[in-house]
Protein backbone atom coordinates (compact mmCIF):
# COMPACT_ATOMS: atom_id res chain seq x y z
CA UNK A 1 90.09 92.15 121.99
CA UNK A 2 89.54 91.83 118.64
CA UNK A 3 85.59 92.10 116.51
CA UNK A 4 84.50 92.71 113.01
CA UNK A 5 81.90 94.95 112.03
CA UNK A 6 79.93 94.07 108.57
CA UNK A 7 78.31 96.96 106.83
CA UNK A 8 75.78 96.74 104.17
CA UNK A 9 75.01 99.74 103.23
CA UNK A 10 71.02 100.38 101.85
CA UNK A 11 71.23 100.81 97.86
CA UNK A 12 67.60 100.96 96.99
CA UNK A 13 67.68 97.35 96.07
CA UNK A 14 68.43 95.39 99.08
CA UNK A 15 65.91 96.66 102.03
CA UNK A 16 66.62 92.72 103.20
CA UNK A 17 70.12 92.72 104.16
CA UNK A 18 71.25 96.25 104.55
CA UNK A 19 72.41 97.27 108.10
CA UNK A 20 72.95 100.67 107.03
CA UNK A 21 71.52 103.72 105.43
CA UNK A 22 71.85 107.68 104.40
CA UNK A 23 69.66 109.59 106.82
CA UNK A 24 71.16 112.47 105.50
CA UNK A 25 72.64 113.75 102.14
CA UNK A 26 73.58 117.48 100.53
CA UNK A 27 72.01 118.96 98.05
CA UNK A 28 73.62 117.45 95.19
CA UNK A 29 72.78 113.86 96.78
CA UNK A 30 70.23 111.82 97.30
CA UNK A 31 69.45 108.97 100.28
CA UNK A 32 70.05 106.29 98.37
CA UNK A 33 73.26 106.97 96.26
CA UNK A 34 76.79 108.29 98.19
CA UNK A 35 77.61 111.52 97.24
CA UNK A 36 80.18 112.84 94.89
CA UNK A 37 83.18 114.69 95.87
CA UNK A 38 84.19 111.88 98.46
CA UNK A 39 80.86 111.83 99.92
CA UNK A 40 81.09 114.73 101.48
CA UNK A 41 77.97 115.42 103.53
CA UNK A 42 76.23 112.36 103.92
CA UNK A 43 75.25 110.63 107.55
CA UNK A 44 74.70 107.27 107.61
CA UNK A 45 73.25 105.23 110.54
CA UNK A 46 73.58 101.63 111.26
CA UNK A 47 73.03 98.30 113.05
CA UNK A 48 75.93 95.88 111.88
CA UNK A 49 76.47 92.94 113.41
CA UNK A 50 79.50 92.02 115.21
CA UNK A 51 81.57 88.59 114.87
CA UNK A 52 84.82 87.29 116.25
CA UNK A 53 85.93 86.24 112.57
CA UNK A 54 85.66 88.28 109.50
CA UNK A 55 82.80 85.87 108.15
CA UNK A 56 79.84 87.72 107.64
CA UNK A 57 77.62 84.70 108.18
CA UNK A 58 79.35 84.23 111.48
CA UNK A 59 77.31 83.91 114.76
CA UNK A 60 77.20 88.04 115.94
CA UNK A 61 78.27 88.29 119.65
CA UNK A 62 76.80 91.52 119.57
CA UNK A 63 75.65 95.00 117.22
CA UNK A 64 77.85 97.58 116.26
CA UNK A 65 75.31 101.17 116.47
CA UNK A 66 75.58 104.52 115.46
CA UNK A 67 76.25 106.77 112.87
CA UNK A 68 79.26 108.17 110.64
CA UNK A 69 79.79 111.29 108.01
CA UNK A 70 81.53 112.37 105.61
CA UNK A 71 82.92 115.67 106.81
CA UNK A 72 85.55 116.39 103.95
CA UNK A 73 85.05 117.47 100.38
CA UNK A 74 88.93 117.14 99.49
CA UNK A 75 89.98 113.81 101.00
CA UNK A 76 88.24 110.47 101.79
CA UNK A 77 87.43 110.75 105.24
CA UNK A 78 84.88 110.55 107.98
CA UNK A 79 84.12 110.88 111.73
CA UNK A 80 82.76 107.97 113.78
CA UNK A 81 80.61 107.87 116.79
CA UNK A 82 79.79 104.31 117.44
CA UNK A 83 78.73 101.70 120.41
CA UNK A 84 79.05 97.87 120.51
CA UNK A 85 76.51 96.74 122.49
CA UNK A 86 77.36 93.05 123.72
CA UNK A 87 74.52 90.23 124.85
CA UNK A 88 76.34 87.36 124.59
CA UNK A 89 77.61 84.19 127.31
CA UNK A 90 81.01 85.98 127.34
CA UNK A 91 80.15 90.05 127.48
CA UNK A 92 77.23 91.86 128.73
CA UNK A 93 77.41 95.85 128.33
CA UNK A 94 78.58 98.00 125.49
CA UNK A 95 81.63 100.10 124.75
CA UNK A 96 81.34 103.42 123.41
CA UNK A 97 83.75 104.68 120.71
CA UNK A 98 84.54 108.26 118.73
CA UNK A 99 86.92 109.78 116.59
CA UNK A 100 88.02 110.47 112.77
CA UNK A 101 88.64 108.12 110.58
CA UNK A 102 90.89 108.83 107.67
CA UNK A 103 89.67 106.51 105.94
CA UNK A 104 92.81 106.20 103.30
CA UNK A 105 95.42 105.35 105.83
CA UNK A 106 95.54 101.41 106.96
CA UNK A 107 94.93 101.71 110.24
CA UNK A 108 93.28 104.55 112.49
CA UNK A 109 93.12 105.08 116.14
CA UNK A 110 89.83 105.70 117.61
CA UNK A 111 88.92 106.68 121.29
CA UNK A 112 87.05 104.38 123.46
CA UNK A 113 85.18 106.89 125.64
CA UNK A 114 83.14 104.84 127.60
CA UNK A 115 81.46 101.94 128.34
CA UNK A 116 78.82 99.82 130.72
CA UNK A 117 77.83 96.54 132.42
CA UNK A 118 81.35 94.33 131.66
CA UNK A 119 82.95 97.37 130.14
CA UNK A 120 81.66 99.84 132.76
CA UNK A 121 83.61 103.63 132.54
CA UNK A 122 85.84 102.08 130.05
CA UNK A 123 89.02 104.16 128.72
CA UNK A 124 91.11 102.90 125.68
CA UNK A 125 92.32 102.75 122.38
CA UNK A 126 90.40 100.79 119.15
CA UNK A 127 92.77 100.20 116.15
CA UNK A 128 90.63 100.00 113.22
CA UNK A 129 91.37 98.68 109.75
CA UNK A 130 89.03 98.36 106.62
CA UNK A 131 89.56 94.40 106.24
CA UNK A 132 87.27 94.26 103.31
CA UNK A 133 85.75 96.81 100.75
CA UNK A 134 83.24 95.87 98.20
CA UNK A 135 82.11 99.14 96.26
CA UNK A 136 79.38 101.22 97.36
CA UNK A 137 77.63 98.47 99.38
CA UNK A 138 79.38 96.99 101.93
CA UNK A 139 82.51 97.31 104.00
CA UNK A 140 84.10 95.38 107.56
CA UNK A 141 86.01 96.81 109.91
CA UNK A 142 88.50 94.60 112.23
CA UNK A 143 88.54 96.51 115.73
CA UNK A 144 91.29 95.69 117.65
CA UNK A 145 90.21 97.12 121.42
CA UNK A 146 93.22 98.29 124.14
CA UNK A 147 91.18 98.83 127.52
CA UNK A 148 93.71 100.88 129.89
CA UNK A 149 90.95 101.81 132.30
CA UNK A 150 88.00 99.80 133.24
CA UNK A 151 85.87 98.55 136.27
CA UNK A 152 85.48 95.12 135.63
């Protein structure tokens, strides 16, 4: 299974559209700006939509939710904990996902720790790869889901 997550990230100008912000930020931050030295220490939460195609303006089949941070001040990376939560004609339920993300390789490997309704107690691997990066504002993720255990 493969989704893409769209993440527009709150920049003090765009309230309207962003599906993300900084709940959290050091010292030397702020909420509204990404920190220096890789971002280290900032949490952001968010509600991104989900689509089957990496168009943003593509009908969502469901919302990606949860948070990620920066945990390293010497390399660009972060840790991810993370549901999609599915209400569409073809999936009903959520998967639940956690892991690093170094975000400089090209793809990362993710756990899929759990899941319910179509995806109940769901095991698995989710390949991710940053398909699209524009600055400080907004990112997508393709998400390519292996399922080895699930009660379907």
């Amino acid at each position: 299974m493969v989704f893409y997550f769209h993440d527009i990230l709150y920049n003090g100008q765009n309230a309207k559209n962003a599906t993300s912000a900084i709940v959290g930020a050091p010292a030397w931050g702020n909420r509204t700006i990404l920190a220096n030295f890789d971002n280290f220490g900032d949490l952001i939460i968010f509600d991104d939509p989900i689509t089957l195609d990496n168009n943003l303006h593509s009908t969502p089949v469901g919302r990606a939710q949860g948070f990620y941070l920066y945990d390293r001040k010497d390399i660009f990376t972060a840790w991810l904990a993370f549901s999609f939560v599915f209400n569409s004609t073809e999936h009903v339920g959520s998967i639940n996902f956690a892991g690093a993300d170094p975000l400089m390789n090209k793809t990362r490997d993710i756990s899929v720790i759990g899941g319910t309704g179509d995806f109940f107690l769901s095991r698995g691997i989710a390949t991710i790869m940053t398909d699209a990066f524009e600055g400080l504002v907004y990112f997508r993720l393709r998400v390519d889901i292996k399922l080895y255990e699930c009660w379907v």
